[in-house]
Protein backbone atom coordinates (compact mmCIF):
# COMPACT_ATOMS: atom_id res chain seq x y z
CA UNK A 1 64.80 117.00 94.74
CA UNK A 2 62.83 115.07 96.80
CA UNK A 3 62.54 111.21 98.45
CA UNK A 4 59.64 109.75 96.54
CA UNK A 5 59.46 105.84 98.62
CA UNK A 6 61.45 103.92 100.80
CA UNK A 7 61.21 100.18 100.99
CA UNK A 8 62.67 98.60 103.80
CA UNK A 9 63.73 94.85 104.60
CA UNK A 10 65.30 93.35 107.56
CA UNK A 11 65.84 96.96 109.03
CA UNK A 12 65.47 97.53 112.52
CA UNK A 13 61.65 97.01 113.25
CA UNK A 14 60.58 96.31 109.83
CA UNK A 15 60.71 92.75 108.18
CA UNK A 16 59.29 94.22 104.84
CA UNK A 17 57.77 97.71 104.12
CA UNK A 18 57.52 100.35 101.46
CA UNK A 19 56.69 103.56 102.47
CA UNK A 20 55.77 106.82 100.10
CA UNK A 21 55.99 110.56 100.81
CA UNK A 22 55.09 113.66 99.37
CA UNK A 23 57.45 116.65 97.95
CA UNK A 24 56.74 118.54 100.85
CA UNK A 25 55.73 117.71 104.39
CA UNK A 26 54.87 114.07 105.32
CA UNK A 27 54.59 113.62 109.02
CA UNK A 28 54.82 110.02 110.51
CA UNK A 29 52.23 109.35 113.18
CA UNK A 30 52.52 106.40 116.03
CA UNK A 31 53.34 105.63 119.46
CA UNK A 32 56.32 105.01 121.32
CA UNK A 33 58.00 101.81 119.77
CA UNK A 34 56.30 101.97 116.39
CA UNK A 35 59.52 102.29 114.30
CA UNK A 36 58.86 105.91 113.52
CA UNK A 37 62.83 106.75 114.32
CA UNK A 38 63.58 103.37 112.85
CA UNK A 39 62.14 104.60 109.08
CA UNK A 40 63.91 108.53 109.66
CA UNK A 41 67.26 106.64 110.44
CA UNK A 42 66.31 104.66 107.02
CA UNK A 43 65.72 107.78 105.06
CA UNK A 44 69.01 109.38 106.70
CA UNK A 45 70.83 105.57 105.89
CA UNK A 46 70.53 106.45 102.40
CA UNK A 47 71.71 110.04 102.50
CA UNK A 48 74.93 109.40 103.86
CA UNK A 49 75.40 106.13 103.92
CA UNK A 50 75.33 105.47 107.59
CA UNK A 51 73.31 106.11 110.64
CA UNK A 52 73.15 108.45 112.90
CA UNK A 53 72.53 106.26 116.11
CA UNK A 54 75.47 105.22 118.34
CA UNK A 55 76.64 101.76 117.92
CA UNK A 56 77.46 99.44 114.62
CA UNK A 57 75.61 99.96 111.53
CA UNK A 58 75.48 96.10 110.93
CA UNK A 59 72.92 96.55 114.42
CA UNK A 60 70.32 97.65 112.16
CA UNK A 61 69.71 94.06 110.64
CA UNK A 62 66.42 92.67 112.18
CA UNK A 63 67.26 90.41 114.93
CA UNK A 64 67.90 86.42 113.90
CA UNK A 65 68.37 87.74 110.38
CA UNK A 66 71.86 88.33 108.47
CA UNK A 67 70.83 91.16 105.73
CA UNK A 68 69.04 94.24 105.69
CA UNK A 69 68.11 96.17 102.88
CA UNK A 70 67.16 100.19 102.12
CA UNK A 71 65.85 101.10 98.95
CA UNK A 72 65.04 104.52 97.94
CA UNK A 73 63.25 106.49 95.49
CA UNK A 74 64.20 110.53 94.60
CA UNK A 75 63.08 112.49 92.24
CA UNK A 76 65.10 115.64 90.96
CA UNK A 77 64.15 117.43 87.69
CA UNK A 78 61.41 114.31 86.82
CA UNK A 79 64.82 112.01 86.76
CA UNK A 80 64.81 108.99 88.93
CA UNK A 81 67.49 107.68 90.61
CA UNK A 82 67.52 104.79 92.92
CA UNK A 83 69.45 104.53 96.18
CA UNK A 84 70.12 101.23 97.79
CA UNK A 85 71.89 100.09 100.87
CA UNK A 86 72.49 96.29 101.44
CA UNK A 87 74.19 95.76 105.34
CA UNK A 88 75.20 92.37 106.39
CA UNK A 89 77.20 90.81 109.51
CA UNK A 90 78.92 88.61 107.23
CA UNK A 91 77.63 85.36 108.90
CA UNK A 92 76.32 84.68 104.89
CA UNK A 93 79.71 84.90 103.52
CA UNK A 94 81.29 82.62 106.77
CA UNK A 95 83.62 85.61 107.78
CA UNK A 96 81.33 87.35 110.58
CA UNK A 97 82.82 90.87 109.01
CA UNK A 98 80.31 92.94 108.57
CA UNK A 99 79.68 95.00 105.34
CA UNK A 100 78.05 97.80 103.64
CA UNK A 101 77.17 97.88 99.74
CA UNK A 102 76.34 101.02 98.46
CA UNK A 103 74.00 101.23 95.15
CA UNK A 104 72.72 103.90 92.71
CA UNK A 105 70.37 102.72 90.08
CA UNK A 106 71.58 98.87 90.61
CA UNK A 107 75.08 100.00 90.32
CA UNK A 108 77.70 99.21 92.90
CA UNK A 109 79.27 102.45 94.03
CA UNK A 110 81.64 103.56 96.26
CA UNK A 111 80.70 105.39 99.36
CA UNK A 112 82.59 108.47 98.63
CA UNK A 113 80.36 108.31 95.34
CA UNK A 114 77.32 107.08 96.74
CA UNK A 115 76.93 109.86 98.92
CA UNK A 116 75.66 113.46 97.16
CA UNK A 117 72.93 112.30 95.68
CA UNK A 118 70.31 113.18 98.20
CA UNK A 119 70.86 115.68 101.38
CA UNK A 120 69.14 115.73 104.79
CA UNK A 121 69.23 117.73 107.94
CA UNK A 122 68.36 115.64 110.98
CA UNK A 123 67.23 117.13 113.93
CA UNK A 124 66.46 114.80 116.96
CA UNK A 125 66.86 114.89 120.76
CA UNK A 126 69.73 112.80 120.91
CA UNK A 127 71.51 115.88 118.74
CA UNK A 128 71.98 117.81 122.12
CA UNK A 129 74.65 114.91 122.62
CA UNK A 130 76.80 117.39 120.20
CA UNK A 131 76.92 119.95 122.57
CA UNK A 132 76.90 118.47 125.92
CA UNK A 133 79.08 114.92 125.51
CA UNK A 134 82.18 114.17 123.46
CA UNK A 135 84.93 115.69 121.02
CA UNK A 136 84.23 112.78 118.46
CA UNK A 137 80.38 114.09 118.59
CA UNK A 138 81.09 117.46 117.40
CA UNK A 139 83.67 116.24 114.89
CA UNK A 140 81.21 113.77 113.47
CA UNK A 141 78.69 117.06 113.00
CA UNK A 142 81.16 118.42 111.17
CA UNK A 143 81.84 115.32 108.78
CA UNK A 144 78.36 115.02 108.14
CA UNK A 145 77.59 118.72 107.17
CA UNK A 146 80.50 118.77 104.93
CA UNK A 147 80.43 115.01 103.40
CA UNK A 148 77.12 115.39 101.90
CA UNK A 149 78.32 119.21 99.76
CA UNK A 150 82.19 118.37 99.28
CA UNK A 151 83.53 114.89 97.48
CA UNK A 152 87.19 116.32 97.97
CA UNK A 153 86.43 116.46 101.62
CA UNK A 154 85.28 112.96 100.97
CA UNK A 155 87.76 111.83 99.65
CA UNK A 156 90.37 113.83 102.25
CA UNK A 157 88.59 112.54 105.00
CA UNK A 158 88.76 108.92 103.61
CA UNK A 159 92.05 108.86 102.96
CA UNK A 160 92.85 110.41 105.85
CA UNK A 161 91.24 107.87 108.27
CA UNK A 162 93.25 105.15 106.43
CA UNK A 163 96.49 107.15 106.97
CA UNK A 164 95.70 107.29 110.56
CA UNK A 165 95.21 104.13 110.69
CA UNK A 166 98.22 102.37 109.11
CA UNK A 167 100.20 105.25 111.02
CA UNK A 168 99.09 104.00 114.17
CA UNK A 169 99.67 100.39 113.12
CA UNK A 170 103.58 101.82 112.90
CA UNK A 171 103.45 102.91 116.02
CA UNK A 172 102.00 100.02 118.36
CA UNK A 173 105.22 97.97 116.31
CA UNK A 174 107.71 100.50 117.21
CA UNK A 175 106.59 100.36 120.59
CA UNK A 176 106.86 96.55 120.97
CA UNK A 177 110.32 96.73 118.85
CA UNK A 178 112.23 99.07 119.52
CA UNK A 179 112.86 99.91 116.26
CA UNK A 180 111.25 102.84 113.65
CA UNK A 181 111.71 102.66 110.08
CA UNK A 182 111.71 106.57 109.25
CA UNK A 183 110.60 105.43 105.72
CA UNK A 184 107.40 104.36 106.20
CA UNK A 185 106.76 106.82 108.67
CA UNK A 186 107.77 109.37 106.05
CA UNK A 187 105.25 108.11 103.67
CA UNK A 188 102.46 108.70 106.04
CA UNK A 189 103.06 111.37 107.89
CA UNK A 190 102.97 112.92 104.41
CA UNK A 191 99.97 111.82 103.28
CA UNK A 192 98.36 112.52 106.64
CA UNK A 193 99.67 116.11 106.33
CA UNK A 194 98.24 116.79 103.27
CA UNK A 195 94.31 115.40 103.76
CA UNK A 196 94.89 116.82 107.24
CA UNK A 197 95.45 120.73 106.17
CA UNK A 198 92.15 119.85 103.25
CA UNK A 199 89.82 118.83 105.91
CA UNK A 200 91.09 121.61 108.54
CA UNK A 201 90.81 124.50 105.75
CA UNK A 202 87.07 123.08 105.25
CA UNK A 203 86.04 122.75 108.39
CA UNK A 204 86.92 126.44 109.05
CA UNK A 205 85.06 127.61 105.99
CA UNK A 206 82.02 125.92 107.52
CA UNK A 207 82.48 127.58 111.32
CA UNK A 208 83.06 130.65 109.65
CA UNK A 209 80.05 131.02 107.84
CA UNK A 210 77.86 129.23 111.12
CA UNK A 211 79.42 132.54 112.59
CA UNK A 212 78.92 135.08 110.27
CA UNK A 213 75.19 133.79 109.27
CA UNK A 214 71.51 135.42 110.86
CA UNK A 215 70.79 133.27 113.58
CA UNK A 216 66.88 134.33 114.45
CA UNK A 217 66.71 131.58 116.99
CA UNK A 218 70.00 131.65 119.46
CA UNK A 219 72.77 133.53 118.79
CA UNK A 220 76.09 131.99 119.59
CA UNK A 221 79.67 132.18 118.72
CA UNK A 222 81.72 128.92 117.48
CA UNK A 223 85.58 128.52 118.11
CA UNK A 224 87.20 126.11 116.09
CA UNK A 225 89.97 124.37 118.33
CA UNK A 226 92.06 122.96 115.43
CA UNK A 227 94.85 120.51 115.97
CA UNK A 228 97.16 121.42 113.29
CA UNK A 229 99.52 118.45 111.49
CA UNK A 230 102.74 119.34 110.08
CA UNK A 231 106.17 117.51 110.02
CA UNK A 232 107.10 120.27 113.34
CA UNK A 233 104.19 118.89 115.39
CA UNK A 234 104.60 115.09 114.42
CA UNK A 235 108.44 115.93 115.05
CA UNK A 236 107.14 117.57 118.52
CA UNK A 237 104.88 114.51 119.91
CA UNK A 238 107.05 111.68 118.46
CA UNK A 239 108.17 110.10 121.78
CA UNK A 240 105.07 110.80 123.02
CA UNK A 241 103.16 109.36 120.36
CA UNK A 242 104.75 106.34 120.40
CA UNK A 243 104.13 105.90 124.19
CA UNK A 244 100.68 106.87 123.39
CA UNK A 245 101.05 104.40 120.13
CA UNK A 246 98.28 106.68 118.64
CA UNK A 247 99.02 109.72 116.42
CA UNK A 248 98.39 112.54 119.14
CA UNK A 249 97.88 115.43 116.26
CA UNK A 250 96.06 115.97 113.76
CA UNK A 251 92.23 116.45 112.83
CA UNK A 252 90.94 113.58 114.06
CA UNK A 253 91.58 115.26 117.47
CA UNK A 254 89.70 118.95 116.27
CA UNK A 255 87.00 120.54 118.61
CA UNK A 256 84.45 123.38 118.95
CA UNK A 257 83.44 124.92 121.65
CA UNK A 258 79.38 127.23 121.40
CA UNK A 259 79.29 130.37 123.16
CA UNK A 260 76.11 132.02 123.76
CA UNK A 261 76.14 136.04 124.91
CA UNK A 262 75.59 138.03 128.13
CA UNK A 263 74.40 141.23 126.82
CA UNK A 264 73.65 142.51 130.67
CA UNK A 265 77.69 141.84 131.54
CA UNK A 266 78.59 142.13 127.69
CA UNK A 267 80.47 138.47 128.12
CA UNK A 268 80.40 135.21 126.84
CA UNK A 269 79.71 131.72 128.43
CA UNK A 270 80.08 127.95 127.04
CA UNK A 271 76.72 126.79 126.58
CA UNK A 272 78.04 123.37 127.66
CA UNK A 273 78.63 124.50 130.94
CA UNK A 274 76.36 127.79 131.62
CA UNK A 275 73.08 126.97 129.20
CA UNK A 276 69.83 125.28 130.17
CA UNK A 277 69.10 122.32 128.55
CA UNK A 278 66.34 124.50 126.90
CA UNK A 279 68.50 126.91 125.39
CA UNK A 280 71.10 123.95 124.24
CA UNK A 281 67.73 122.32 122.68
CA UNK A 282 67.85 125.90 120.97
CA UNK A 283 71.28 125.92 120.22
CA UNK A 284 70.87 122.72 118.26
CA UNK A 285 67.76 123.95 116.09
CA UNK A 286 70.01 126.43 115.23
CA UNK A 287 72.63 124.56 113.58
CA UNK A 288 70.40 122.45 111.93
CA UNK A 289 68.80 125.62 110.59
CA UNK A 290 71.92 126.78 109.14
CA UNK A 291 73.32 123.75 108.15
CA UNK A 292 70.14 123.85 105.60
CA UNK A 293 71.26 127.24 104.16
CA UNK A 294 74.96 126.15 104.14
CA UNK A 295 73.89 123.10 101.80
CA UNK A 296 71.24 125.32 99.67
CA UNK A 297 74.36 127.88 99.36
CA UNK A 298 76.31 125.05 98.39
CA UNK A 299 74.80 123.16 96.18
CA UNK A 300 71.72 125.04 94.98
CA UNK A 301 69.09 122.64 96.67
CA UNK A 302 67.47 122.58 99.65
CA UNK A 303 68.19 119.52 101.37
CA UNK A 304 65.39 117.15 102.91
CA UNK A 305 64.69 118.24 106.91
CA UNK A 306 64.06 115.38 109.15
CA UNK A 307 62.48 116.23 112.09
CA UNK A 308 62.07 113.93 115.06
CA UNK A 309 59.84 114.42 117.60
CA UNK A 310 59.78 118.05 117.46
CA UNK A 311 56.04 118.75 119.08
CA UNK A 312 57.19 117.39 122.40
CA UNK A 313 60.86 119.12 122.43
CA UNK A 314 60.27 122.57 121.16
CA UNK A 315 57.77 125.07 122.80
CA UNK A 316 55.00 126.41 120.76
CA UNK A 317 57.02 129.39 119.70
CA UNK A 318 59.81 127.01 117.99
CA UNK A 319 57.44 124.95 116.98
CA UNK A 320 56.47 127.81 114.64
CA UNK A 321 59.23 129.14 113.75
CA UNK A 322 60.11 125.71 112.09
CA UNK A 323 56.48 125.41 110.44
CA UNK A 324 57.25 129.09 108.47
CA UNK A 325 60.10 126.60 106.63
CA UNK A 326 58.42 123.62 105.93
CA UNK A 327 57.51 124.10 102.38
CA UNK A 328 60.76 125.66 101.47
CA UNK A 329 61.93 122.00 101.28
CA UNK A 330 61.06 118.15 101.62
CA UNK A 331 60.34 117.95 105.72
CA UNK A 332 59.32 114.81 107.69
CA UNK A 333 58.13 114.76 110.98
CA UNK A 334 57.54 112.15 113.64
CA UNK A 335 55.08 112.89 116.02
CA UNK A 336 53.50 110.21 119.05
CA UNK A 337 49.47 111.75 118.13
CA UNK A 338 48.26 113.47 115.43
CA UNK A 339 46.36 115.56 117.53
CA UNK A 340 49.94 117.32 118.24
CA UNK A 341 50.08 118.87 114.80
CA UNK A 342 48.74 122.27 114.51
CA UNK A 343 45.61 122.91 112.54
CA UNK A 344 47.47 125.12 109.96
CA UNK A 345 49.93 122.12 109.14
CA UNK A 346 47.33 119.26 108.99
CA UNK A 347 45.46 120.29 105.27
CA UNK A 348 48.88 120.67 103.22
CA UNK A 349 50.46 117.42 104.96
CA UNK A 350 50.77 113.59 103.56
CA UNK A 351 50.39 111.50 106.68
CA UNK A 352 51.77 108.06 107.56
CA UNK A 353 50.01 106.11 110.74
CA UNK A 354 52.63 103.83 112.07
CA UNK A 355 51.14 100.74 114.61
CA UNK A 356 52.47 99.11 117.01
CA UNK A 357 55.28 96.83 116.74
């Protein structure tokens, strides 16, 4: 399986562009500001159906514009399929709601369904943001890993999030009335309970095997800090939640914690605290490592590797040690010069030159 083209409109730097890559390692060349993040996000927009930049999706639309398009291409077993993503900030339709519209071969989909139909590992330096900044961060690592190999964790997560939602609707009215209506709170708190223990039982399936796996770069230990939901929790935090007027268990408020090994003092330290930035950088490459043989052991594919930027953020040793994987799936790299990428890369590579904006 592999991303044969991309065709871009309206998106981020580029008003109209098509762009094609090889099976195995294309690597985008161009300096600072010529869009080369801007066409990885692209390729990663129609993997999971968002990006992975902070901020609105609907941001992506080309300034003074009101639509964007992504089109893609893969190939799997000589079949075709076609991936599109249409975003708008609904100034078209008069609401100014944005939207999404997923696609797959010209037929509107739904995003639980348009996702799984091509996988990526992205691995850029904003990613030590998962170990260093917030909960939501590390959750969303976790979505994202287990969204693109699971549709019941899809569709858990989904329904979940609406739960949550209308739950916490309930409790901003109970908190200006005075008054709860057990009913509807028993509706939810149900539903919420069941998604809740899917997603929790799936997300520990994934830390365990991040745990138990070879890790040739950095070894570390993951602890999953789970917030459990069950009716004796909600029961637990119900005045406080409604204070609160936000459900104040539950998944949505899971965390992990990385710690790396003292083998001198045989103890452990939280690499958000006691690593380098260096060894966090490490830590990272890592997971994205493993989340490639977690997908590969899941769904019998290897998944396409995104790489952004690694020549500048990886020492030569790294840098290596990700080149001896490069042909075991689709890989693209960014890089700001092609004379960054090493001799024994640069006569099996496609190569896209990127100008400036």
């Amino acid at each position: 399986m592999f991303l044969s083209s991309i065709s871009l409109q309206n998106f981020r730097s580029y008003k109209k562009s098509e762009f094609k890559f090889g099976k195995n390692c294309t690597v985008i060349v161009g300096p600072n500001t010529s869009g080369k993040t801007n066409l990885l996000e692209a390729i990663y927009f129609i993997s999971t159906g968002s990006s992975f930049r902070a901020g609105k999706d609907f941001e992506a639309i080309i300034f003074n514009d009101d639509i964007a398009r992504i089109k893609g291409e893969i190939i799997s077993n000589n079949e075709k399929t076609g991936l599109e993503i249409v975003i708008t900030n609904g100034r078209l339709e008069g609401n100014d709601k944005p939207s999404k519209k997923y696609l797959v071969n010209g037929v509107p989909k739904r995003k639980i369904d348009f996702m799984g139909n091509f996988q990526t590992v992205m691995f850029s330096p904003e990613d030590l943001d998962i170990i260093v900044d917030s909960p939501f961060l590390r959750r969303n690592f976790l979505n994202s890993v287990l969204e693109q190999v699971d549709r019941d964790y899809r569709i858990a997560l989904t329904s979940y999030e609406k739960g949550l939602r209308q739950r916490n609707a309930l409790l901003e009215q109970v908190k200006i009335t005075g008054r709860r209506n057990e009913k509807q709170f028993e509706y939810w708190d149900e539903l919420l309970i069941k998604n809740g223990e899917a997603i929790t039982k799936k997300r520990g399936e994934f830390v365990e095997f991040l745990n138990n796996s070879d890790k040739e770069i950095f070894d570390f230990l993951i602890t999953y800090d789970k917030s459990i939901i069950s009716k004796d929790r909600l029961l637990q935090y119900k005045e406080a939640e409604v204070g609160a007027t936000v459900t104040l268990v539950g998944p949505h408020r899971d965390d992990f914690s990385v710690f790396m090994f003292n083998n001198s003092r045989q103890t452990t330290h939280n690499v958000k605290f006691f690593a380098s930035r260096g060894q966090q950088r490490l830590v990272i490459l890592q997971l994205k490592l493993l989340q490639l043989s977690f997908i590969e052991k899941k769904l019998n594919l290897r998944p396409a590797f995104l790489l952004d930027d690694i020549f500048s953020e990886l020492d030569e040793k790294h840098i290596e040690l990700v080149l001896e994987i490069v042909d075991k799936q689709q890989t693209v790299i960014t890089t700001t010069h092609k004379e960054f990428i090493p001799k024994q890369l640069i006569k099996k590579i496609d190569i896209i030159t990127l100008g400036k904006e």
